[in-house]
N, C-alpha and C. Protein backbone atom coordinates (compact mmCIF):
# COMPACT_ATOMS: atom_id res chain seq x y z
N UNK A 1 0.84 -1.18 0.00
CA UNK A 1 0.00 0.00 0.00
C UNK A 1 0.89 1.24 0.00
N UNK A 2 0.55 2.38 -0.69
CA UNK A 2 1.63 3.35 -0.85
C UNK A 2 0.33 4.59 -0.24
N UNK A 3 0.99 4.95 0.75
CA UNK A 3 0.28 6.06 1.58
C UNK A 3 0.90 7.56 1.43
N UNK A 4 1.09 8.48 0.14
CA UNK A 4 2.05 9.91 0.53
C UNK A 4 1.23 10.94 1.06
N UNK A 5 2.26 11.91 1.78
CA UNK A 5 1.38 12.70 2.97
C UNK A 5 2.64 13.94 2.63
N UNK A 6 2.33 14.95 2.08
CA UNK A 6 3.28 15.93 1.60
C UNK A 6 2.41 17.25 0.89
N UNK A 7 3.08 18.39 1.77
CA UNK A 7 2.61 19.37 0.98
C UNK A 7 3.42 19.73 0.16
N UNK A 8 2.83 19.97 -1.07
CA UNK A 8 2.99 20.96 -2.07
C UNK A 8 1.94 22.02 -3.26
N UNK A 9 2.25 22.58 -3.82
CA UNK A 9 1.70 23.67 -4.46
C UNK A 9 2.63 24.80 -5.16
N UNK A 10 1.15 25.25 -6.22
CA UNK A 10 2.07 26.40 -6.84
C UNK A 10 1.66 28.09 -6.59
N UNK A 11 2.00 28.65 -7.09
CA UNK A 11 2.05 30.30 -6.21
C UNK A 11 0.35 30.99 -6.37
N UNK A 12 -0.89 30.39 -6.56
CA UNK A 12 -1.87 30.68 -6.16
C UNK A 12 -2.07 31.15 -4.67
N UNK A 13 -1.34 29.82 -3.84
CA UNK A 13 -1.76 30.06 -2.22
C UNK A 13 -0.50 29.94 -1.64
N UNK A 14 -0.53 30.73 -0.57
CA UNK A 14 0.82 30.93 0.16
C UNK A 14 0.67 29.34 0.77
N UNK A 15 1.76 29.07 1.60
CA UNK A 15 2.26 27.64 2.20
C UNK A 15 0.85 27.09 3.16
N UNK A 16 0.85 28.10 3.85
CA UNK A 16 -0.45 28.13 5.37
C UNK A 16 -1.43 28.05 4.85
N UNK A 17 -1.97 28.78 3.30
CA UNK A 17 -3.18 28.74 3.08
C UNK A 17 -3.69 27.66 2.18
N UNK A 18 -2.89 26.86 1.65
CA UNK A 18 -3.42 25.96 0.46
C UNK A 18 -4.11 24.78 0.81
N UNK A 19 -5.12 24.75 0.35
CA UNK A 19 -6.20 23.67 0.61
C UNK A 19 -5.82 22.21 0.71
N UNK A 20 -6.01 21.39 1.92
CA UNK A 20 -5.18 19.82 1.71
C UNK A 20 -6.36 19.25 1.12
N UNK A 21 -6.04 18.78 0.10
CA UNK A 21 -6.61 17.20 -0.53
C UNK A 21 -6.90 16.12 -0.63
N UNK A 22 -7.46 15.10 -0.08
CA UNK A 22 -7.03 13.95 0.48
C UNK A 22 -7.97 13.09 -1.05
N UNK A 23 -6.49 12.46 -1.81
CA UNK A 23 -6.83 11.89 -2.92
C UNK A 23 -7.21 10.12 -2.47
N UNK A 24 -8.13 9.55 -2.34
CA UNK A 24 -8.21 7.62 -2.66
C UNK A 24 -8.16 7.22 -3.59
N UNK A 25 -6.96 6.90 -4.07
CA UNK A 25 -7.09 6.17 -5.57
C UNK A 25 -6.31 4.54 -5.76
N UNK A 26 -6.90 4.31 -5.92
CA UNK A 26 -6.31 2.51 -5.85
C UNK A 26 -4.86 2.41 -6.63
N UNK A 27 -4.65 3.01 -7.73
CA UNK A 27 -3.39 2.47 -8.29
C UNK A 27 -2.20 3.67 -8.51
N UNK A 28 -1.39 3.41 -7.93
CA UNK A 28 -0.29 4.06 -7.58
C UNK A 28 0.01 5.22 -8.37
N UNK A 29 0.36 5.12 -9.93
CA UNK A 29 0.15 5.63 -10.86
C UNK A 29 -0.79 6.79 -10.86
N UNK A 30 -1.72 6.52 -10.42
CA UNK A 30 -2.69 7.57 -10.20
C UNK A 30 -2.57 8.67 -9.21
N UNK A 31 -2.03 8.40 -7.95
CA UNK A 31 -1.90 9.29 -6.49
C UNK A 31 -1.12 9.50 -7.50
N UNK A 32 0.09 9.41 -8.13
CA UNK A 32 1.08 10.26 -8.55
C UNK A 32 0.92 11.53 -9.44
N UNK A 33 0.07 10.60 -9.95
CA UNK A 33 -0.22 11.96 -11.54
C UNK A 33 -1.16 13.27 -10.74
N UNK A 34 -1.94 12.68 -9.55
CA UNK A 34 -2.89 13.76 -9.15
C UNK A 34 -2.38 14.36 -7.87
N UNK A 35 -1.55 13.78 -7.57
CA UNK A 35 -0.24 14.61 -6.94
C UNK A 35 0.45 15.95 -7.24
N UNK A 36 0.66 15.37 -8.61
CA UNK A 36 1.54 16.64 -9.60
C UNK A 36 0.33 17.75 -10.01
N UNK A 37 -1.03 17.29 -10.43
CA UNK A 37 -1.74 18.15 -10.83
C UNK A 37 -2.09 18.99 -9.76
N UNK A 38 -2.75 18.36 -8.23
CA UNK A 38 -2.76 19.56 -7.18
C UNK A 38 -1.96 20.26 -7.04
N UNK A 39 -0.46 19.92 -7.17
CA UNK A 39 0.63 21.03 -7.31
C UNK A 39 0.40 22.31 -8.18
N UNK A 40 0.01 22.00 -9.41
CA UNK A 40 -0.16 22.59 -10.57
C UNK A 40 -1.08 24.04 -9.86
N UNK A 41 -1.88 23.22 -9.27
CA UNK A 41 -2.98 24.26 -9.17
C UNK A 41 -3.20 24.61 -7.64
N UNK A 42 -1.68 24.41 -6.83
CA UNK A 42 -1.76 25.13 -5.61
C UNK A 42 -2.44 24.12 -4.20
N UNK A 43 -2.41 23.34 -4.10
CA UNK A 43 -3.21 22.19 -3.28
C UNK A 43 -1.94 21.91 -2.57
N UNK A 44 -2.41 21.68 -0.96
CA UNK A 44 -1.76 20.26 -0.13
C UNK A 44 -2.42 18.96 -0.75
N UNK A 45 -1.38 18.16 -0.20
CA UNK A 45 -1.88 16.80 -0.59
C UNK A 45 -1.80 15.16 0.24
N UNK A 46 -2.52 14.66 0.57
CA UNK A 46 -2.51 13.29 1.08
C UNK A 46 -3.00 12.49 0.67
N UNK A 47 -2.62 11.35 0.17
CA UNK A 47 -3.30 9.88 -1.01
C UNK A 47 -3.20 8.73 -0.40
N UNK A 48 -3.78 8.10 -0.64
CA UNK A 48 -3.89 6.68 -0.19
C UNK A 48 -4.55 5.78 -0.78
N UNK A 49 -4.57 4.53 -0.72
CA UNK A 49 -5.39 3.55 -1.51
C UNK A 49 -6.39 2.62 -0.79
N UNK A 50 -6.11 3.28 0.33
CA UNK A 50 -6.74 2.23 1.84
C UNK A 50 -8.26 2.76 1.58
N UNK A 51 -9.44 2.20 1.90
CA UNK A 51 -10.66 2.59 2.31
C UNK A 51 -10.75 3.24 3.62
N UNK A 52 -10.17 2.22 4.75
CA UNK A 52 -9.92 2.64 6.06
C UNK A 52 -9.27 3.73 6.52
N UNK A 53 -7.74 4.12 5.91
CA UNK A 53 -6.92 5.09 6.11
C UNK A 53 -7.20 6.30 5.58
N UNK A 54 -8.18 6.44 4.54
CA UNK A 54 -9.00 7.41 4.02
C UNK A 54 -9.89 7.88 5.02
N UNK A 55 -10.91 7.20 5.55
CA UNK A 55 -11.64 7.03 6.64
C UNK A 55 -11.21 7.69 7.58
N UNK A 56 -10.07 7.32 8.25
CA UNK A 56 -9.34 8.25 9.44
C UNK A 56 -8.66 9.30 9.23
N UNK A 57 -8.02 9.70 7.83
CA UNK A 57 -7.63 10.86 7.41
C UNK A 57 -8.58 12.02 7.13
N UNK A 58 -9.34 11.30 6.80
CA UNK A 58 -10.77 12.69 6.78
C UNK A 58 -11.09 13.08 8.09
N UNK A 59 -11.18 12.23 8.82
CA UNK A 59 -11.80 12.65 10.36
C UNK A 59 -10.50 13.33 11.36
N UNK A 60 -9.38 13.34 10.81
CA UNK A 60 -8.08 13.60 11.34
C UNK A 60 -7.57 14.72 11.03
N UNK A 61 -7.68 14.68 9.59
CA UNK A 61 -6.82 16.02 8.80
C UNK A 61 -8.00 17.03 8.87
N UNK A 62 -9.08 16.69 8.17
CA UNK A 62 -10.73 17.70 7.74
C UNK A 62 -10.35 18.10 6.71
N UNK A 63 -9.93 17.19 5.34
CA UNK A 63 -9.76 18.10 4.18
C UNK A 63 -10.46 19.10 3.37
N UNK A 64 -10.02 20.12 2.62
CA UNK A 64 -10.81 20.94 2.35
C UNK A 64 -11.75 19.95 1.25
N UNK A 65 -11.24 19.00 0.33
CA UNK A 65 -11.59 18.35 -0.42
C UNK A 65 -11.52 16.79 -0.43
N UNK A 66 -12.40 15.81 -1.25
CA UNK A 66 -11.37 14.23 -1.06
C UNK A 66 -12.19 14.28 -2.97
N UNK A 67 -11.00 13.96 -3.13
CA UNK A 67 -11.20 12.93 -4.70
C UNK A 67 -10.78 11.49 -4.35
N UNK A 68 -11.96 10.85 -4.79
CA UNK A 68 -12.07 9.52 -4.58
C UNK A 68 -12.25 8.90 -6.05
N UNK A 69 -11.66 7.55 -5.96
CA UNK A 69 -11.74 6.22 -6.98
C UNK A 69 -12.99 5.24 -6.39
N UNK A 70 -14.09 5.38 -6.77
CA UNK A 70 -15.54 4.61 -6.79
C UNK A 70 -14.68 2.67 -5.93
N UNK A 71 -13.86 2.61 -7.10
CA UNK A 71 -13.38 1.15 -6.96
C UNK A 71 -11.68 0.76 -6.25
N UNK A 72 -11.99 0.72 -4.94
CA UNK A 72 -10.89 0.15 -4.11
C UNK A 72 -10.92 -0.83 -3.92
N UNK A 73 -9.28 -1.20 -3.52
CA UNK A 73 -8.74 -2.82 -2.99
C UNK A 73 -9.84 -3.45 -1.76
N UNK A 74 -10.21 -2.64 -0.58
CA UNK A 74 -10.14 -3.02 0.36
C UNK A 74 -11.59 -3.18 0.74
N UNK A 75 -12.35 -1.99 -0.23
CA UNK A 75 -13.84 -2.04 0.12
C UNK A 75 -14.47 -1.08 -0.91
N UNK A 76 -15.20 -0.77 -1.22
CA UNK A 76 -15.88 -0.03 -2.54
C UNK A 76 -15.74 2.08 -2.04
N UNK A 77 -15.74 2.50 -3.12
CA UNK A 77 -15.49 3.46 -3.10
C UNK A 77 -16.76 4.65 -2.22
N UNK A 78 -17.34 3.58 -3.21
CA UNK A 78 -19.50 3.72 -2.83
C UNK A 78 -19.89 4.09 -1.34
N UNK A 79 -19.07 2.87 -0.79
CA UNK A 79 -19.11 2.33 0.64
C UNK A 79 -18.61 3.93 1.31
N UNK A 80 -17.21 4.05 1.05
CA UNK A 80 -16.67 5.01 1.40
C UNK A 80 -17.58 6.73 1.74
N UNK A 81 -18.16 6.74 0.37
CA UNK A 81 -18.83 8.02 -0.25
C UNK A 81 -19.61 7.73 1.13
N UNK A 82 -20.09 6.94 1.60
CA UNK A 82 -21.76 6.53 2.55
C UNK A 82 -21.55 6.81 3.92
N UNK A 83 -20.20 5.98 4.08
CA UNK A 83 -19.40 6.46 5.20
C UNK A 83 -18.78 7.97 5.62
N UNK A 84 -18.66 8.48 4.86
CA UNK A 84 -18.01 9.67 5.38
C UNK A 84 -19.46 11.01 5.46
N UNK A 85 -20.45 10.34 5.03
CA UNK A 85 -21.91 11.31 4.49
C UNK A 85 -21.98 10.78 5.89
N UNK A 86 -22.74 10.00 5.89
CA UNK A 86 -23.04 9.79 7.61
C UNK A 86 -22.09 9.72 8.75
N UNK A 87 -21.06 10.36 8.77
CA UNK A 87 -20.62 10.68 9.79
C UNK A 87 -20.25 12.12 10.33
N UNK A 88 -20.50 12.52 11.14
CA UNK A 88 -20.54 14.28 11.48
C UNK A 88 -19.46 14.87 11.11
N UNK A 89 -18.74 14.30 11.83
CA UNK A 89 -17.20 15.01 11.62
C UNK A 89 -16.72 15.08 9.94
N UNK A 90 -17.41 14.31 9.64
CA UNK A 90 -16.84 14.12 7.84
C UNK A 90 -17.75 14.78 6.93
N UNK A 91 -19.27 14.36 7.17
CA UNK A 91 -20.41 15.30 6.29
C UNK A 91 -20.36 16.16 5.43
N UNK A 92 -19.46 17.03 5.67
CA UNK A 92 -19.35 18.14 5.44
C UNK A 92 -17.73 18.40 3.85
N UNK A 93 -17.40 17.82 4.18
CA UNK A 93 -16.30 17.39 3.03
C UNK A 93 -16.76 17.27 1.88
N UNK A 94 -16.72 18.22 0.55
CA UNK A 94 -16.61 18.26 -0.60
C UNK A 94 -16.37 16.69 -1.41
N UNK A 95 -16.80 15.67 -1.68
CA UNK A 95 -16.49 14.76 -2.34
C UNK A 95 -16.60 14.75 -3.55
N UNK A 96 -15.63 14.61 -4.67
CA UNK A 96 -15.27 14.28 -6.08
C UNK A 96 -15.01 13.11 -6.73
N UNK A 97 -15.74 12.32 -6.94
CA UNK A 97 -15.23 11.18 -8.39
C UNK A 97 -14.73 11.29 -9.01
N UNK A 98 -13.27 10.40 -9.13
CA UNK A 98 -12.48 10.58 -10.48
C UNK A 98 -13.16 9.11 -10.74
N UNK A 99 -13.36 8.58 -12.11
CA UNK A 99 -13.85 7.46 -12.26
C UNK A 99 -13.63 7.45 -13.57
N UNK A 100 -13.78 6.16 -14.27
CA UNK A 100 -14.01 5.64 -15.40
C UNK A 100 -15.43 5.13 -15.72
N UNK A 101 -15.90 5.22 -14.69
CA UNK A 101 -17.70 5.13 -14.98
C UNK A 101 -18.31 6.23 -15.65
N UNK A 102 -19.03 5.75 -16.56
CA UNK A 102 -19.58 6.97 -17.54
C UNK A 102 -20.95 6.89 -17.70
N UNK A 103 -21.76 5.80 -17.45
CA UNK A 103 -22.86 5.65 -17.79
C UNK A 103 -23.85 6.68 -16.94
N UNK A 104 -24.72 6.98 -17.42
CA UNK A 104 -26.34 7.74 -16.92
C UNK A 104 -26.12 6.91 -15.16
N UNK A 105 -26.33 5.35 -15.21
CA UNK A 105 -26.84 4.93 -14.10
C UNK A 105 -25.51 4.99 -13.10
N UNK A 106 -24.42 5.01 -13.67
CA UNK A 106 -23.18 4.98 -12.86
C UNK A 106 -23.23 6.57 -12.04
N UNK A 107 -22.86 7.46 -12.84
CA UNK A 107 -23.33 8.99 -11.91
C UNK A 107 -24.13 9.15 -10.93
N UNK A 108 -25.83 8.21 -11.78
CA UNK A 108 -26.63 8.94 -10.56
C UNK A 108 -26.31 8.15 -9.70
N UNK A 109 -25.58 6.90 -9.69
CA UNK A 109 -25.27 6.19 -8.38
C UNK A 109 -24.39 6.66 -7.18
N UNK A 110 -23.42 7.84 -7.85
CA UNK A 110 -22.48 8.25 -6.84
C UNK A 110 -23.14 9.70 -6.45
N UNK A 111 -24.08 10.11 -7.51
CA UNK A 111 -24.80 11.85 -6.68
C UNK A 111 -25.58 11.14 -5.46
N UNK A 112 -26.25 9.78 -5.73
CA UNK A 112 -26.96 8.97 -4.72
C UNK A 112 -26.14 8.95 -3.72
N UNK A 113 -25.05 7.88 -3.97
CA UNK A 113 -24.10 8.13 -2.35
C UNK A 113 -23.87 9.19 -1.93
N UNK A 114 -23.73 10.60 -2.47
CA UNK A 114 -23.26 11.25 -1.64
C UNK A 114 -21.73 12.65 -1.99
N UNK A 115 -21.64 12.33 -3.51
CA UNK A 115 -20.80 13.11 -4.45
C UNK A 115 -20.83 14.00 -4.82
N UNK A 116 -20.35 15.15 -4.88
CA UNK A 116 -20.79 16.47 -4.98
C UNK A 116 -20.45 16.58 -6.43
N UNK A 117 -19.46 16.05 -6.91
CA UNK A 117 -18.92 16.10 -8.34
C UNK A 117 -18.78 14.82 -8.76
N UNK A 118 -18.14 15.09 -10.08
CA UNK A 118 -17.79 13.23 -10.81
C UNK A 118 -16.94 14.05 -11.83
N UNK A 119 -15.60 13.47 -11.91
CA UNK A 119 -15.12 14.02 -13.44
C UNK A 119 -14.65 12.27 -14.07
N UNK A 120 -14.73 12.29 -14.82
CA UNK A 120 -14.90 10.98 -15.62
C UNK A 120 -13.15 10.82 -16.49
N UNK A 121 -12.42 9.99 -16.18
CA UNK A 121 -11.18 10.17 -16.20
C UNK A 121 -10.98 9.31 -17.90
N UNK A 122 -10.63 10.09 -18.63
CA UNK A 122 -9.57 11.36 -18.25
C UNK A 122 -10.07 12.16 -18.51
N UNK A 123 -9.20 13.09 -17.53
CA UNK A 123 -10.10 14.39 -17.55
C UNK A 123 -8.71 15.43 -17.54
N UNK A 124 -9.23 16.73 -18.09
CA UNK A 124 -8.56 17.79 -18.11
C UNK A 124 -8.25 18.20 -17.02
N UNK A 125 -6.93 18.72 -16.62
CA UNK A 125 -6.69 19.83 -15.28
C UNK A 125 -7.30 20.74 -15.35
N UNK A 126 -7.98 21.37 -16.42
CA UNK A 126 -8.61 22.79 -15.86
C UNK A 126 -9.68 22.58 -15.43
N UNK A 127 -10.32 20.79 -16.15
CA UNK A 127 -11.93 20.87 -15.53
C UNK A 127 -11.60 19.88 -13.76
N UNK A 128 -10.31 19.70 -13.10
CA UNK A 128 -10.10 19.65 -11.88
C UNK A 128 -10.15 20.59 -11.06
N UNK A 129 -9.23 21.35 -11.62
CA UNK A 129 -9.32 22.74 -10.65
C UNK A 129 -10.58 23.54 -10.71
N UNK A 130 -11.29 23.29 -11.76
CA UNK A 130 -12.28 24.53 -12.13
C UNK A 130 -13.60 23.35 -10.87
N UNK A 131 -13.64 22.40 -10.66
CA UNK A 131 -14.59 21.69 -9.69
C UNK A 131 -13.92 22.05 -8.50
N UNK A 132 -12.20 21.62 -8.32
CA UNK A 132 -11.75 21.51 -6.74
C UNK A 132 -12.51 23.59 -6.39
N UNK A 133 -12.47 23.86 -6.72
CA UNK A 133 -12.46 25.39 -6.32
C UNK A 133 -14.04 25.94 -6.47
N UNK A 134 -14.66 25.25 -7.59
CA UNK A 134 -16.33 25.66 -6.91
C UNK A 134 -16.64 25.06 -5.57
N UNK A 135 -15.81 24.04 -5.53
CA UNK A 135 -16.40 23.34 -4.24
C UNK A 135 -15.84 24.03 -2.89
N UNK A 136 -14.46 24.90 -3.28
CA UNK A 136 -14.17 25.55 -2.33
C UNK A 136 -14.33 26.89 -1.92
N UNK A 137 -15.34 27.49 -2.69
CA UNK A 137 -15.79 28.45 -2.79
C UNK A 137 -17.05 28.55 -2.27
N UNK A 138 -17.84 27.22 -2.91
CA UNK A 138 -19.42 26.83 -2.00
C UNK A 138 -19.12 26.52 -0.49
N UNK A 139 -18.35 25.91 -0.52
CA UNK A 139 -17.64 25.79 1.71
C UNK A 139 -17.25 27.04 2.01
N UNK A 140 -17.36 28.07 1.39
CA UNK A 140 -16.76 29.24 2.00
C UNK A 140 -18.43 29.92 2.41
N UNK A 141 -18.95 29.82 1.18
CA UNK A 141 -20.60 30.72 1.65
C UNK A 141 -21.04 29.63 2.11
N UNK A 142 -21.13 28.23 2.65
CA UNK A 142 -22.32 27.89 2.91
C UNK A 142 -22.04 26.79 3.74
N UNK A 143 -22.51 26.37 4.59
CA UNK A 143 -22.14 25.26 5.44
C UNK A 143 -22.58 23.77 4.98
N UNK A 144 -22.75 23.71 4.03
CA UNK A 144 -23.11 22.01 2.56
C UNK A 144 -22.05 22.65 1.64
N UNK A 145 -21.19 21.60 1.21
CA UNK A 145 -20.95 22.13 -0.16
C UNK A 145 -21.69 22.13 -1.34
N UNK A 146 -21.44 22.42 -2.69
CA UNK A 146 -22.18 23.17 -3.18
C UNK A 146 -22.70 21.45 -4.23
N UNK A 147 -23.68 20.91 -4.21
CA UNK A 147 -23.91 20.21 -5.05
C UNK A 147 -24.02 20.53 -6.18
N UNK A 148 -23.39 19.51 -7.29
CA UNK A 148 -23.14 19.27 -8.47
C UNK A 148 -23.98 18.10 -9.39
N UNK A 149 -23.69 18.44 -10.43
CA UNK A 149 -24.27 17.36 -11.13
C UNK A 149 -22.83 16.25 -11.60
N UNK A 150 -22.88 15.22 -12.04
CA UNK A 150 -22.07 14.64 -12.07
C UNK A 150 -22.01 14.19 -13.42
């Protein structure tokens, strides 16, 4: 299991102010590439592939955001989305789908769990940042983030 826990970013947000991320993505390859892209666009960052360690990093860190992979090693992504909706301390967390699910019934399955976004991979960096930042903009006016369509 490859767990990285490292800030970085680019000159949008000073050091103190940049939003941490907490990416779940099952294959290694992936925390990496979306590693480099939060950089791109000014983000802290923490990844993991665990269901569980995701779980306790949200309730630990309070990220401003989590991009999640629907489909993990350890337990479903779904599961995850359900888990962190019903729990107080977490509720409140911006959740994003990166996925390869594209279908009509696949989306409304994750706005169902509990997803504020879905970007359907692959996807462009500008249409990352242009979601990570409505969503951090809707947590700024409003105590829900800002639902999306997916």
């Amino acid at each position: 299991m490859m767990n990285l826990d490292f800030s970085i970013g680019g000159d949008r947000w000073r050091r103190s102010d940049r939003p941490l991320v907490l990416v779940v993505e099952r294959e290694e390859e992936e925390l990496l590439l979306v590693s480099h892209i939060l950089e791109l666009v000014g983000c802290s960052y923490a990844g993991t592939a665990n269901g569980e360690e995701a779980f306790r990093l949200a309730k630990t860190r309070q990220p401003a955001a989590i991009l999640i992979e629907p489909y993990l090693r350890d337990n479903t992504g779904i599961d995850l989305v359900r888990r962190l909706k019903n729990d107080v301390t977490t509720r409140r967390i911006p959740l994003i789908a990166l996925t390869v699910l594209a279908t009509v019934d696949d989306l409304a399955m994750l706005r169902e769990a509990g997803c504020h976004a879905c970007l359907t991979k692959p996807y462009a960096i500008e249409d990352l940042e242009a979601t990570l930042y409505r969503q951090f903009l809707a947590a700024d006016r409003a105590s829900e983030p800002q639902k999306a369509a997916c």
